[in-house]
PDB file of N, CA and C in Angstrom:
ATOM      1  N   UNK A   1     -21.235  -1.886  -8.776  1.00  0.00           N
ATOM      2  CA  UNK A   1     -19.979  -1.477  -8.170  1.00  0.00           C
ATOM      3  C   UNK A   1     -18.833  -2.388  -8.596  1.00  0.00           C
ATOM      4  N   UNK A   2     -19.341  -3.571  -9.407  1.00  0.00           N
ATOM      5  CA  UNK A   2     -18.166  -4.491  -9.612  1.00  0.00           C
ATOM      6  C   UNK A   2     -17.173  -4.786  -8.720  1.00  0.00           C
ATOM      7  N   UNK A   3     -18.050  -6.217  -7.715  1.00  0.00           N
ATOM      8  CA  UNK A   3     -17.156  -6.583  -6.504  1.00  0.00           C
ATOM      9  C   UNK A   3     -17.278  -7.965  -6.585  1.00  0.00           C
ATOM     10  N   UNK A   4     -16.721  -8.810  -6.511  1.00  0.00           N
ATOM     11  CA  UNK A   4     -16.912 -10.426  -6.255  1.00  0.00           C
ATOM     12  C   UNK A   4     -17.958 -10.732  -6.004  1.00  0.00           C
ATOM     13  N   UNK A   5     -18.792 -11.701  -6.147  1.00  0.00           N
ATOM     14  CA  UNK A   5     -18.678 -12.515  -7.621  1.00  0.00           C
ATOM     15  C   UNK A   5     -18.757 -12.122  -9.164  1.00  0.00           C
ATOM     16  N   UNK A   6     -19.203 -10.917  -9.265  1.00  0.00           N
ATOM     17  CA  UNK A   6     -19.711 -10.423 -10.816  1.00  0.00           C
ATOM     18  C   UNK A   6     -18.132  -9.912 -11.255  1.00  0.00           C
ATOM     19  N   UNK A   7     -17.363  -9.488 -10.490  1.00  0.00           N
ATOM     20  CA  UNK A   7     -16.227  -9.342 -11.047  1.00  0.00           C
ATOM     21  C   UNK A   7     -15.147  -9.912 -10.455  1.00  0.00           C
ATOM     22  N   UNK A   8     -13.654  -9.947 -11.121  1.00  0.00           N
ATOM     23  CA  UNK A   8     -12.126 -10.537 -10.455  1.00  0.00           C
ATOM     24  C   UNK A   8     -11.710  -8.666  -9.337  1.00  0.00           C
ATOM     25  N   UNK A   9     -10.950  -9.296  -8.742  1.00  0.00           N
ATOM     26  CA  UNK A   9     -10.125  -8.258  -7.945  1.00  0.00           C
ATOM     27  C   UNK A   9      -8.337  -8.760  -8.469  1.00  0.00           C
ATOM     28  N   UNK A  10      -7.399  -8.044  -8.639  1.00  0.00           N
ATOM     29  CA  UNK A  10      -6.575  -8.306  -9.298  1.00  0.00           C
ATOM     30  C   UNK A  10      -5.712  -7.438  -8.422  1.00  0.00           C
ATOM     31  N   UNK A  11      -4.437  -7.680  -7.510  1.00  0.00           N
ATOM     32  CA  UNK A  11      -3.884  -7.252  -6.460  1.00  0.00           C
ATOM     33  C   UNK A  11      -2.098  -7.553  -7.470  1.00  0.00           C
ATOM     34  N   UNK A  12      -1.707  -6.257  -7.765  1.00  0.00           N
ATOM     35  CA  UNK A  12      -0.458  -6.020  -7.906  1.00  0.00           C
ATOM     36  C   UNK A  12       0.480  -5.562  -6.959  1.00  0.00           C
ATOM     37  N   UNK A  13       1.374  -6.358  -6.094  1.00  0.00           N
ATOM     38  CA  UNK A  13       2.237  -6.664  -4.985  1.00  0.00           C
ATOM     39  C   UNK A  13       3.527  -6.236  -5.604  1.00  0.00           C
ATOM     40  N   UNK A  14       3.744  -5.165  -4.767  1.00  0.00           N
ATOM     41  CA  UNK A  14       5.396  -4.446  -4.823  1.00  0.00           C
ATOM     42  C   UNK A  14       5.868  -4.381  -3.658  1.00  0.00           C
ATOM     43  N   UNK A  15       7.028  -5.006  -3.488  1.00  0.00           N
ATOM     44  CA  UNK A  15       8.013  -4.491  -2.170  1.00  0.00           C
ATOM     45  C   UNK A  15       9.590  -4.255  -2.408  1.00  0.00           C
ATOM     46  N   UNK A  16      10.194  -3.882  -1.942  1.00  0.00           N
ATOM     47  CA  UNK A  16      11.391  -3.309  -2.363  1.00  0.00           C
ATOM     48  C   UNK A  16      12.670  -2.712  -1.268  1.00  0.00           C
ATOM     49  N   UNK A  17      13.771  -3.399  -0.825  1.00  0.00           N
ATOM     50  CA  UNK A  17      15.027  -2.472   0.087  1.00  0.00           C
ATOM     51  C   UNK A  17      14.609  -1.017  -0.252  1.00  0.00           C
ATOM     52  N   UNK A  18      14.690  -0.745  -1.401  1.00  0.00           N
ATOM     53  CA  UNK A  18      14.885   0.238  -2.159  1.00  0.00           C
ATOM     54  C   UNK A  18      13.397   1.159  -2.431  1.00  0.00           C
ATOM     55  N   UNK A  19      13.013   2.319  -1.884  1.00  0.00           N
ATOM     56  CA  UNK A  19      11.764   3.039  -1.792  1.00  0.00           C
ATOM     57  C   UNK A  19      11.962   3.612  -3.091  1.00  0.00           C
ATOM     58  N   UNK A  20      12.992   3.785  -4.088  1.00  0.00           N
ATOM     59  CA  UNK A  20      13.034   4.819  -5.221  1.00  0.00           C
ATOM     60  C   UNK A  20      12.578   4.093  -6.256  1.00  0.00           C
ATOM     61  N   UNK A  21      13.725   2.270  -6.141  1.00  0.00           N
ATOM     62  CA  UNK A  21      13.285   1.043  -7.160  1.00  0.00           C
ATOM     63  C   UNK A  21      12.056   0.828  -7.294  1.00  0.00           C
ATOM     64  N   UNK A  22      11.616   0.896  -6.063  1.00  0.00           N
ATOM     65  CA  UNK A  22       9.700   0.364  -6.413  1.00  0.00           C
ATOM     66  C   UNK A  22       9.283   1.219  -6.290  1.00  0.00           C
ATOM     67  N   UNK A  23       8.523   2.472  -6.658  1.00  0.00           N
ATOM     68  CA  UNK A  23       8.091   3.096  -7.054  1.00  0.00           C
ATOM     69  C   UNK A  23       8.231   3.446  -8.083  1.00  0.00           C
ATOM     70  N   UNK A  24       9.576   3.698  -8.888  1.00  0.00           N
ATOM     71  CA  UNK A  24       9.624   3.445 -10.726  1.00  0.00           C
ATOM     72  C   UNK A  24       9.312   2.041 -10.859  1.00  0.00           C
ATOM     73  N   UNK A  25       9.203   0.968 -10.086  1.00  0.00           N
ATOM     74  CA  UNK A  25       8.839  -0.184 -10.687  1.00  0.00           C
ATOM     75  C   UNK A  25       7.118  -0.283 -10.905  1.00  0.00           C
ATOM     76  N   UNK A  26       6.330   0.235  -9.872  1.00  0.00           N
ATOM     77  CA  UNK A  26       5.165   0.170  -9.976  1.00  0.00           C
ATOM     78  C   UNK A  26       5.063   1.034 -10.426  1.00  0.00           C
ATOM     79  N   UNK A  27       4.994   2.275 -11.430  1.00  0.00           N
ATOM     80  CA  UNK A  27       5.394   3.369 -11.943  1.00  0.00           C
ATOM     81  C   UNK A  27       4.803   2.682 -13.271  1.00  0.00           C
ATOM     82  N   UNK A  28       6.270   1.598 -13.892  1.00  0.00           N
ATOM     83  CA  UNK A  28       6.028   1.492 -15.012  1.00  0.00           C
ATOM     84  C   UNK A  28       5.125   0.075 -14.991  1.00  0.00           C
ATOM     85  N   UNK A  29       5.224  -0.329 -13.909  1.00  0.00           N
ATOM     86  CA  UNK A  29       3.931  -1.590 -14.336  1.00  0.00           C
ATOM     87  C   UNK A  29       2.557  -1.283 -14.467  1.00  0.00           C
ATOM     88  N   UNK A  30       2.047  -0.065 -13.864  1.00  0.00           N
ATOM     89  CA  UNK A  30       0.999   0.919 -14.418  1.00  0.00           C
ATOM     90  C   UNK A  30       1.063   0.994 -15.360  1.00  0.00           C
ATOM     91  N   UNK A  31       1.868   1.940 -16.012  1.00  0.00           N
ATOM     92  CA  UNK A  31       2.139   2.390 -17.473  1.00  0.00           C
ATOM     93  C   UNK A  31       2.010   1.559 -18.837  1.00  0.00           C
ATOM     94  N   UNK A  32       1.883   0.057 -17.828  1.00  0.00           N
ATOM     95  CA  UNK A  32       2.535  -0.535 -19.261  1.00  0.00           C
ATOM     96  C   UNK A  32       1.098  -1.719 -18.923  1.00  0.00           C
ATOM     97  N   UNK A  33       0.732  -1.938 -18.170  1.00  0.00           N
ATOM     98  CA  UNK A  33      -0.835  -2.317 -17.963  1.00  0.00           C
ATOM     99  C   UNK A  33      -1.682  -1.406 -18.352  1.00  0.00           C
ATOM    100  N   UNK A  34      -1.614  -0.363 -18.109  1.00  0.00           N
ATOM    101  CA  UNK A  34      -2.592   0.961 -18.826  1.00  0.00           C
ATOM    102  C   UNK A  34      -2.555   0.749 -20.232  1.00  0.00           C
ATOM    103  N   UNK A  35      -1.295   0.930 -20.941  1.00  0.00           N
ATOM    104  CA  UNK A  35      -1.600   0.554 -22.374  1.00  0.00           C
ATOM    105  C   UNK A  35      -2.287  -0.678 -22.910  1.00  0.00           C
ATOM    106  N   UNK A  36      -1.953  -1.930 -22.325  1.00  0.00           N
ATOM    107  CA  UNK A  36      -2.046  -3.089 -22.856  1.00  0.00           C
ATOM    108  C   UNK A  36      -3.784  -3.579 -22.586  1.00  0.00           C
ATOM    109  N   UNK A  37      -3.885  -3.086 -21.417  1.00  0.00           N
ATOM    110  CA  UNK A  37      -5.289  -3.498 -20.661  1.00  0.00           C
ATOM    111  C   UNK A  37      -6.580  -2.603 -21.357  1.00  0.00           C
ATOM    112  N   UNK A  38      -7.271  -3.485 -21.673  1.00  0.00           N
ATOM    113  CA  UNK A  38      -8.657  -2.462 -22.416  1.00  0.00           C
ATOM    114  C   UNK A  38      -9.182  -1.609 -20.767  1.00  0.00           C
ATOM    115  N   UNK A  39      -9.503  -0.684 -21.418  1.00  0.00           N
ATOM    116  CA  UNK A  39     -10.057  -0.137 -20.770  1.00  0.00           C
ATOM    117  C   UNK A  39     -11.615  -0.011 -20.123  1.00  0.00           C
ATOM    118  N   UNK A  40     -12.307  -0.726 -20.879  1.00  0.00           N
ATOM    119  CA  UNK A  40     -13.435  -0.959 -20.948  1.00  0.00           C
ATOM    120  C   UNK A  40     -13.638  -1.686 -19.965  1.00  0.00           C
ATOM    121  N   UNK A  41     -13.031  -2.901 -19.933  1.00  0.00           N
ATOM    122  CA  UNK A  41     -13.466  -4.296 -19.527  1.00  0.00           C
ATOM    123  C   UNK A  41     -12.556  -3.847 -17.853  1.00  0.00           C
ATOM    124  N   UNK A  42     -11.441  -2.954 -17.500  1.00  0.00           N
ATOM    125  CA  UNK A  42     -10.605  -2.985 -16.427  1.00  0.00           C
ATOM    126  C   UNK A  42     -10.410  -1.597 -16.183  1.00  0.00           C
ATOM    127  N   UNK A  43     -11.193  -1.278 -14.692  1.00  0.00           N
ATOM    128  CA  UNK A  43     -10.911  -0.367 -13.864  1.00  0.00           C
ATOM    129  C   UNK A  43      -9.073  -0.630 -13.297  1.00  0.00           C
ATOM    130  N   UNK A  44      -8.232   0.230 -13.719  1.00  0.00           N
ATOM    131  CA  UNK A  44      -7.091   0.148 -13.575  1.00  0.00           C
ATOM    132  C   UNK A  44      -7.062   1.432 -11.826  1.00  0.00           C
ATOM    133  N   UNK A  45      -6.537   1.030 -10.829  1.00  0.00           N
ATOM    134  CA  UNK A  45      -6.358   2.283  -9.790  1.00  0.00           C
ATOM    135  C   UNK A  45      -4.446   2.815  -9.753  1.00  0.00           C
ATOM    136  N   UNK A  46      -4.306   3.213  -9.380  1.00  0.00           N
ATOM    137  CA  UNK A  46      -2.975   3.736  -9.695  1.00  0.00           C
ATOM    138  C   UNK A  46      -1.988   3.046  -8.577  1.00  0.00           C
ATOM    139  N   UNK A  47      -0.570   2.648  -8.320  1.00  0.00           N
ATOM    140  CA  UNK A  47       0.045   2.272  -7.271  1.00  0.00           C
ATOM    141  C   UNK A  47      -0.169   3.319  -6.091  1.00  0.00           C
ATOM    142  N   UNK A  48      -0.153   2.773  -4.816  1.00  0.00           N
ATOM    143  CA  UNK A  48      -0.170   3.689  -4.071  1.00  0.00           C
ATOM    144  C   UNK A  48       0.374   2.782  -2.947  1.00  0.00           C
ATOM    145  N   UNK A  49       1.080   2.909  -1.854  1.00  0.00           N
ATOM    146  CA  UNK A  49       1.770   2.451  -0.450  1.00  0.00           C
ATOM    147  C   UNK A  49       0.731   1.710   0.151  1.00  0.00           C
ATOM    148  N   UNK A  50       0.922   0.141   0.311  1.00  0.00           N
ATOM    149  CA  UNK A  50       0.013  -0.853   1.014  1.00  0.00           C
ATOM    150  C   UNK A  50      -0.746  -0.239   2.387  1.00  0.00           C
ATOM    151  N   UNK A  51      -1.287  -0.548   3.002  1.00  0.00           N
ATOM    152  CA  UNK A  51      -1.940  -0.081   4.693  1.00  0.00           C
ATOM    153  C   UNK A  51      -0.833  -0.235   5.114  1.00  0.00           C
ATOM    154  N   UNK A  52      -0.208  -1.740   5.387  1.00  0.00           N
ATOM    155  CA  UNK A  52       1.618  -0.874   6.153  1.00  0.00           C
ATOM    156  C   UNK A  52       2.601  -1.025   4.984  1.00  0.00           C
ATOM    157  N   UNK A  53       2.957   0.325   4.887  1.00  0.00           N
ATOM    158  CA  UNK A  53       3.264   0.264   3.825  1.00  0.00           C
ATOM    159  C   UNK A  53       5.361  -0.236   3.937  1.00  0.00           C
ATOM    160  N   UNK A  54       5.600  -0.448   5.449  1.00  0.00           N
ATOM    161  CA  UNK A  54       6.958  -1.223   4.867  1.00  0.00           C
ATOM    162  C   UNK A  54       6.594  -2.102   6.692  1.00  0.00           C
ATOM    163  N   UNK A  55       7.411  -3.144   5.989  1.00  0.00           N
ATOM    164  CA  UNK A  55       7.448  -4.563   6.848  1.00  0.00           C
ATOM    165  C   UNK A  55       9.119  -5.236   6.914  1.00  0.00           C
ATOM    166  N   UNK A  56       9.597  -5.310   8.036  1.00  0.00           N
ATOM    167  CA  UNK A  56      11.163  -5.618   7.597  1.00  0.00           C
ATOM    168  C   UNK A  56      11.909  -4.822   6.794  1.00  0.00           C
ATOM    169  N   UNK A  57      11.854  -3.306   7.162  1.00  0.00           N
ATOM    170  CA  UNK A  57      12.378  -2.721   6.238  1.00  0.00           C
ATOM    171  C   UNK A  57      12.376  -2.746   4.489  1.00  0.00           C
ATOM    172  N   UNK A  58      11.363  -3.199   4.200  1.00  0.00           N
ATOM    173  CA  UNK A  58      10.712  -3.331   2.608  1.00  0.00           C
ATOM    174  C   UNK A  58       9.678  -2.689   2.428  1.00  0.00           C
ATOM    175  N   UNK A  59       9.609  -1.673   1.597  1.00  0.00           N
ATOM    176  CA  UNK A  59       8.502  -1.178   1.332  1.00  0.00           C
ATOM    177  C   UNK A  59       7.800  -1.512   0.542  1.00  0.00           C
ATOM    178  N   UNK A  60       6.390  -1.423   0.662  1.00  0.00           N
ATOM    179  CA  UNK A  60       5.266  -2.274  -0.056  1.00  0.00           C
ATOM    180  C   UNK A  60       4.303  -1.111  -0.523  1.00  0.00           C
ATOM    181  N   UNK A  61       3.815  -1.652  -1.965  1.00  0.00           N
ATOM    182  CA  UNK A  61       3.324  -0.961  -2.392  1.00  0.00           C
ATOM    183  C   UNK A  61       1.784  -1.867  -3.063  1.00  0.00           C
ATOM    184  N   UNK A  62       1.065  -1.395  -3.763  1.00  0.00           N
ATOM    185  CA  UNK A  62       0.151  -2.157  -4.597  1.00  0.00           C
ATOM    186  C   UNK A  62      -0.937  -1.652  -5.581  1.00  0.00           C
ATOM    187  N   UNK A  63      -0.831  -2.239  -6.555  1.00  0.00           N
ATOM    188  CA  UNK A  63      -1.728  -1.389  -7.499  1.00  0.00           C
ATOM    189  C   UNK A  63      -3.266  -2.496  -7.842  1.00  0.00           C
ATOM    190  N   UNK A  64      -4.480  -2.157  -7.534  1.00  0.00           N
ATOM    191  CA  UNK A  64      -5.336  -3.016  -7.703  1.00  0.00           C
ATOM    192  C   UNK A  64      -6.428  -2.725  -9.273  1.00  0.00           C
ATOM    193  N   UNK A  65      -6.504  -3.703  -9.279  1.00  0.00           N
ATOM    194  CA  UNK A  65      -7.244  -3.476 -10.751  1.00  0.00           C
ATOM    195  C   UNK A  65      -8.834  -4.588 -10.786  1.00  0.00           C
ATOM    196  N   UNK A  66     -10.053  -3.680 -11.172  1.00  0.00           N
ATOM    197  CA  UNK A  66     -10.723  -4.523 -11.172  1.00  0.00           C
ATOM    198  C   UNK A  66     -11.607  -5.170 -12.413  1.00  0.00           C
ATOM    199  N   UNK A  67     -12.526  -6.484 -12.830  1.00  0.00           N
ATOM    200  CA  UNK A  67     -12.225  -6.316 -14.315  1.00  0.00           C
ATOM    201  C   UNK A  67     -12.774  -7.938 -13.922  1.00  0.00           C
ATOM    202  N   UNK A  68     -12.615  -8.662 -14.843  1.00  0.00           N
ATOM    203  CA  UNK A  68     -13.175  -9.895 -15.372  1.00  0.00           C
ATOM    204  C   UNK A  68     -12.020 -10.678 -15.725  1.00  0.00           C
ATOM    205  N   UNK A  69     -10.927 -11.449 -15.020  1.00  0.00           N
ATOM    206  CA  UNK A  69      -9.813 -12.040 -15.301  1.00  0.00           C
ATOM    207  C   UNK A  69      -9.797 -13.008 -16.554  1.00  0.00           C
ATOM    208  N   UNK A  70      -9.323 -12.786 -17.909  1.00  0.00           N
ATOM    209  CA  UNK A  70      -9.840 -13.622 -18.654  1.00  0.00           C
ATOM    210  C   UNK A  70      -8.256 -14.181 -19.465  1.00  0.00           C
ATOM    211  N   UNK A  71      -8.145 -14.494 -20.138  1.00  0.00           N
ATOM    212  CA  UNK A  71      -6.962 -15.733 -20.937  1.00  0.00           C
ATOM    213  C   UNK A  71      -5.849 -14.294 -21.465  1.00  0.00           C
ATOM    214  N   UNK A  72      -6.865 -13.423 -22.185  1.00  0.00           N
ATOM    215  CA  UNK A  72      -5.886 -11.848 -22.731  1.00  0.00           C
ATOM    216  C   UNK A  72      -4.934 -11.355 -21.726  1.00  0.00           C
ATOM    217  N   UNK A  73      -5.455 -10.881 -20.219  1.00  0.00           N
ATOM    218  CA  UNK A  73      -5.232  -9.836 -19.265  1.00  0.00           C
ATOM    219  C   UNK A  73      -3.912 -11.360 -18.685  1.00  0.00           C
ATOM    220  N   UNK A  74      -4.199 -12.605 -19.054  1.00  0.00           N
ATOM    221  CA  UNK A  74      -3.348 -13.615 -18.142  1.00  0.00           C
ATOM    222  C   UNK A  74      -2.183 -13.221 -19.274  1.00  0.00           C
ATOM    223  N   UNK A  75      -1.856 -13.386 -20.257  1.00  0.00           N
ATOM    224  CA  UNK A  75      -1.096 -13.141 -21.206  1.00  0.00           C
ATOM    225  C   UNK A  75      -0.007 -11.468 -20.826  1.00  0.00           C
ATOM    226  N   UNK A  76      -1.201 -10.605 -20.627  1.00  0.00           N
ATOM    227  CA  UNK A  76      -0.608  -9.514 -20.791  1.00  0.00           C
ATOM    228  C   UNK A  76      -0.127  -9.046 -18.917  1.00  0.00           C
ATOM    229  N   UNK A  77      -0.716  -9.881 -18.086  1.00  0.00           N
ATOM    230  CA  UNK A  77       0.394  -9.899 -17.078  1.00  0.00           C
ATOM    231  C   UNK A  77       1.270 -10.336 -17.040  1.00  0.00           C
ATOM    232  N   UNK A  78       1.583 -11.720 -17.674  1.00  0.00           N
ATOM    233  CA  UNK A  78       2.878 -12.848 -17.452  1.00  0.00           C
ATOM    234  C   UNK A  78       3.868 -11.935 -18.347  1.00  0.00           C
ATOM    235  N   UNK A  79       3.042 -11.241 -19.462  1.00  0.00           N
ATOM    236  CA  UNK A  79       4.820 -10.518 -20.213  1.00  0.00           C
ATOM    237  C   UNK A  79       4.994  -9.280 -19.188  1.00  0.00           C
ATOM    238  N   UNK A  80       4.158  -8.892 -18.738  1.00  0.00           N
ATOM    239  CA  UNK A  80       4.700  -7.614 -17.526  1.00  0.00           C
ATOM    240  C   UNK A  80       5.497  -8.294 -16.760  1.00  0.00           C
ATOM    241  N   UNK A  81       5.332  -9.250 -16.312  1.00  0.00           N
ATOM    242  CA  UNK A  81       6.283 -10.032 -15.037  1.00  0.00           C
ATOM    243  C   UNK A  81       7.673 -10.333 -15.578  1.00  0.00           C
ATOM    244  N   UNK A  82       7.734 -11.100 -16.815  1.00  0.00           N
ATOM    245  CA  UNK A  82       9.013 -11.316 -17.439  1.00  0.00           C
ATOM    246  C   UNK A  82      10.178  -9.968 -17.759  1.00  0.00           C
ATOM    247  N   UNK A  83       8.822  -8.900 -18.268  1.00  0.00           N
ATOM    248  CA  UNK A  83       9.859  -7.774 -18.667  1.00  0.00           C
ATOM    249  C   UNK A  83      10.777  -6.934 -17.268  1.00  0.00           C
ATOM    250  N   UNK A  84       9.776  -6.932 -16.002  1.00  0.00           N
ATOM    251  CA  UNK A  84      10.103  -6.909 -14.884  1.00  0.00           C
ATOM    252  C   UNK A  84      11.658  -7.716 -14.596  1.00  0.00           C
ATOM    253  N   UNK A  85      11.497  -8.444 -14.352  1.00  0.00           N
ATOM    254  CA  UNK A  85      12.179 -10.108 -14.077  1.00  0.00           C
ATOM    255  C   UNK A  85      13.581 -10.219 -14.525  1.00  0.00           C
ATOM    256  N   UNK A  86      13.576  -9.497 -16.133  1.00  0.00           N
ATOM    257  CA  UNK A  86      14.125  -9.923 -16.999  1.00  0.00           C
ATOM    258  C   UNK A  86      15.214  -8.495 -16.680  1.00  0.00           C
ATOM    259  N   UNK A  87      14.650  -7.309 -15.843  1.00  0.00           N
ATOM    260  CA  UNK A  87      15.577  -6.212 -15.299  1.00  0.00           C
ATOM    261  C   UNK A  87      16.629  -6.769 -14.280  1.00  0.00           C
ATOM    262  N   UNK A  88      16.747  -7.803 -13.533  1.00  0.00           N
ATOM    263  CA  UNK A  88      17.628  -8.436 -12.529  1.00  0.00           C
ATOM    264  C   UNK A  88      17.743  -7.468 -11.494  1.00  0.00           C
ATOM    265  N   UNK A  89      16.202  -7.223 -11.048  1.00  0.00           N
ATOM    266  CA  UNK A  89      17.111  -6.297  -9.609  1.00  0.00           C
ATOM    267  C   UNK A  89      16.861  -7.262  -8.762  1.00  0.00           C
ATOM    268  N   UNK A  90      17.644  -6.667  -7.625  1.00  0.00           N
ATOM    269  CA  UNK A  90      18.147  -8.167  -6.916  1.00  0.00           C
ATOM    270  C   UNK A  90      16.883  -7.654  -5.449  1.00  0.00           C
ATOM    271  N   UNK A  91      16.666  -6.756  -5.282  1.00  0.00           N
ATOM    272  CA  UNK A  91      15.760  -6.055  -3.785  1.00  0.00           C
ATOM    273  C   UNK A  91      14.172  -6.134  -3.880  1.00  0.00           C
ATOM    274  N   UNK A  92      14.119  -6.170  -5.394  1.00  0.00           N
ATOM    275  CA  UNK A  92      12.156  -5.960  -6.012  1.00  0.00           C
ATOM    276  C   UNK A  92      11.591  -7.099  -5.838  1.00  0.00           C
ATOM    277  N   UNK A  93      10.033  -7.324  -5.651  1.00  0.00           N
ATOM    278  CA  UNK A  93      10.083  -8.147  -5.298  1.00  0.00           C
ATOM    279  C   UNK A  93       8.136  -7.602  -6.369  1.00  0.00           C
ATOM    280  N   UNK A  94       7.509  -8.542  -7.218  1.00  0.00           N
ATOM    281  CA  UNK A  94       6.683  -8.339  -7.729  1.00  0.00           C
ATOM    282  C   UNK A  94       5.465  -9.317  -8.127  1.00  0.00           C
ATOM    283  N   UNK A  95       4.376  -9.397  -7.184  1.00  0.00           N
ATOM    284  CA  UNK A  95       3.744 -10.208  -7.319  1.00  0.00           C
ATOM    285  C   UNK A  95       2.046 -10.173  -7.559  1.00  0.00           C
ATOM    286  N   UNK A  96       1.690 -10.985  -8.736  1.00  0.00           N
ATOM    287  CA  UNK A  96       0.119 -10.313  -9.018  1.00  0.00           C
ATOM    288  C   UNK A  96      -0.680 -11.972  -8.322  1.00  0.00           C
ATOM    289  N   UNK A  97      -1.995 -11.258  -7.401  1.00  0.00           N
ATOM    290  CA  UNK A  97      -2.674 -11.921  -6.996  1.00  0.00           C
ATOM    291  C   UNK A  97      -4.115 -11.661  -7.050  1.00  0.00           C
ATOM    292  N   UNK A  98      -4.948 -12.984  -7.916  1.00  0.00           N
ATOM    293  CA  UNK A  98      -6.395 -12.658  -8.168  1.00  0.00           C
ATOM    294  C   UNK A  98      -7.655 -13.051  -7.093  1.00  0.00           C
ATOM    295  N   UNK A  99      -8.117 -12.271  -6.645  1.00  0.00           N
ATOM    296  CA  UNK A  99      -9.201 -12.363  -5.514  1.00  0.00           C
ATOM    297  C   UNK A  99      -8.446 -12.517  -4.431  1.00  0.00           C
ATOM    298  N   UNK A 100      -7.849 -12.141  -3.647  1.00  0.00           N
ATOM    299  CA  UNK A 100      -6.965 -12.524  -2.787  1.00  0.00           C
ATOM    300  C   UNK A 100      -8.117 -12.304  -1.366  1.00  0.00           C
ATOM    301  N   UNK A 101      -7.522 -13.271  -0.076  1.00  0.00           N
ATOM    302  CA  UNK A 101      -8.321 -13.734   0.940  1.00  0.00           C
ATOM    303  C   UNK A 101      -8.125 -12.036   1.738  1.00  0.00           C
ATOM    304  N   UNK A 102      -6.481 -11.600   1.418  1.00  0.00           N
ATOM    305  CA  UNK A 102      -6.797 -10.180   2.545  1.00  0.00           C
ATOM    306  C   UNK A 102      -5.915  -9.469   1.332  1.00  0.00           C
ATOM    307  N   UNK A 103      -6.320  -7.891   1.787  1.00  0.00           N
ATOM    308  CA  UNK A 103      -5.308  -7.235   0.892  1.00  0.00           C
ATOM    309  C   UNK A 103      -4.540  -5.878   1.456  1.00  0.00           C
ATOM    310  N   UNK A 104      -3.900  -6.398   2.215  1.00  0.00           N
ATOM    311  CA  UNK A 104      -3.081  -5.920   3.241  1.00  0.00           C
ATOM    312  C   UNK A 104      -1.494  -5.809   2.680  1.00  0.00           C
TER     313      UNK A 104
END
């Protein structure tokens, strides 16, 4: 089933003022992890609205991926984050977390 320890859990964190921004944001951070990410080695799941999916008026979203965290997939997240980053929205808020304690 590939669950901890034999595999990583890989928790892609979206929240956003803006319900339209993050959803094209996790949109294309799919899109662009789908290409880059072998497929083999990483069960990719699609974004979908956290359990609550807004907190303080931010909506939260998350895309989880499961897979074997290795030096490639660290590479090919940090340029997803920059290309993100490098858009200046001021409301997004985008954060990847590996094995995480809850995933709420």
């Amino acid at each position: 089933m590939k669950y901890p320890p034999f595999c990583d859990i890989i928790v892609i964190s979206f929240n956003s003022l803006d319900e339209k921004d993050l959803i094209e944001i996790s949109n294309e951070v799919y899109e662009y992890i789908k290409k880059y990410l072998d497929k083999e080695k990483y069960k990719i799941f699609k974004p979908m609205p956290s359990p609550i999916d807004k907190i303080q008026n931010r909506y939260r979203y998350r895309m989880i991926i499961k897979g074997n965290m290795e030096k490639e997939a660290n590479e090919i997240f940090n340029k997803c984050l920059k290309k993100i980053y490098e858009k200046g929205l001021k409301t997004t808020r985008v954060t990847i977390d590996v094995n995480p304690n809850n995933m709420s």
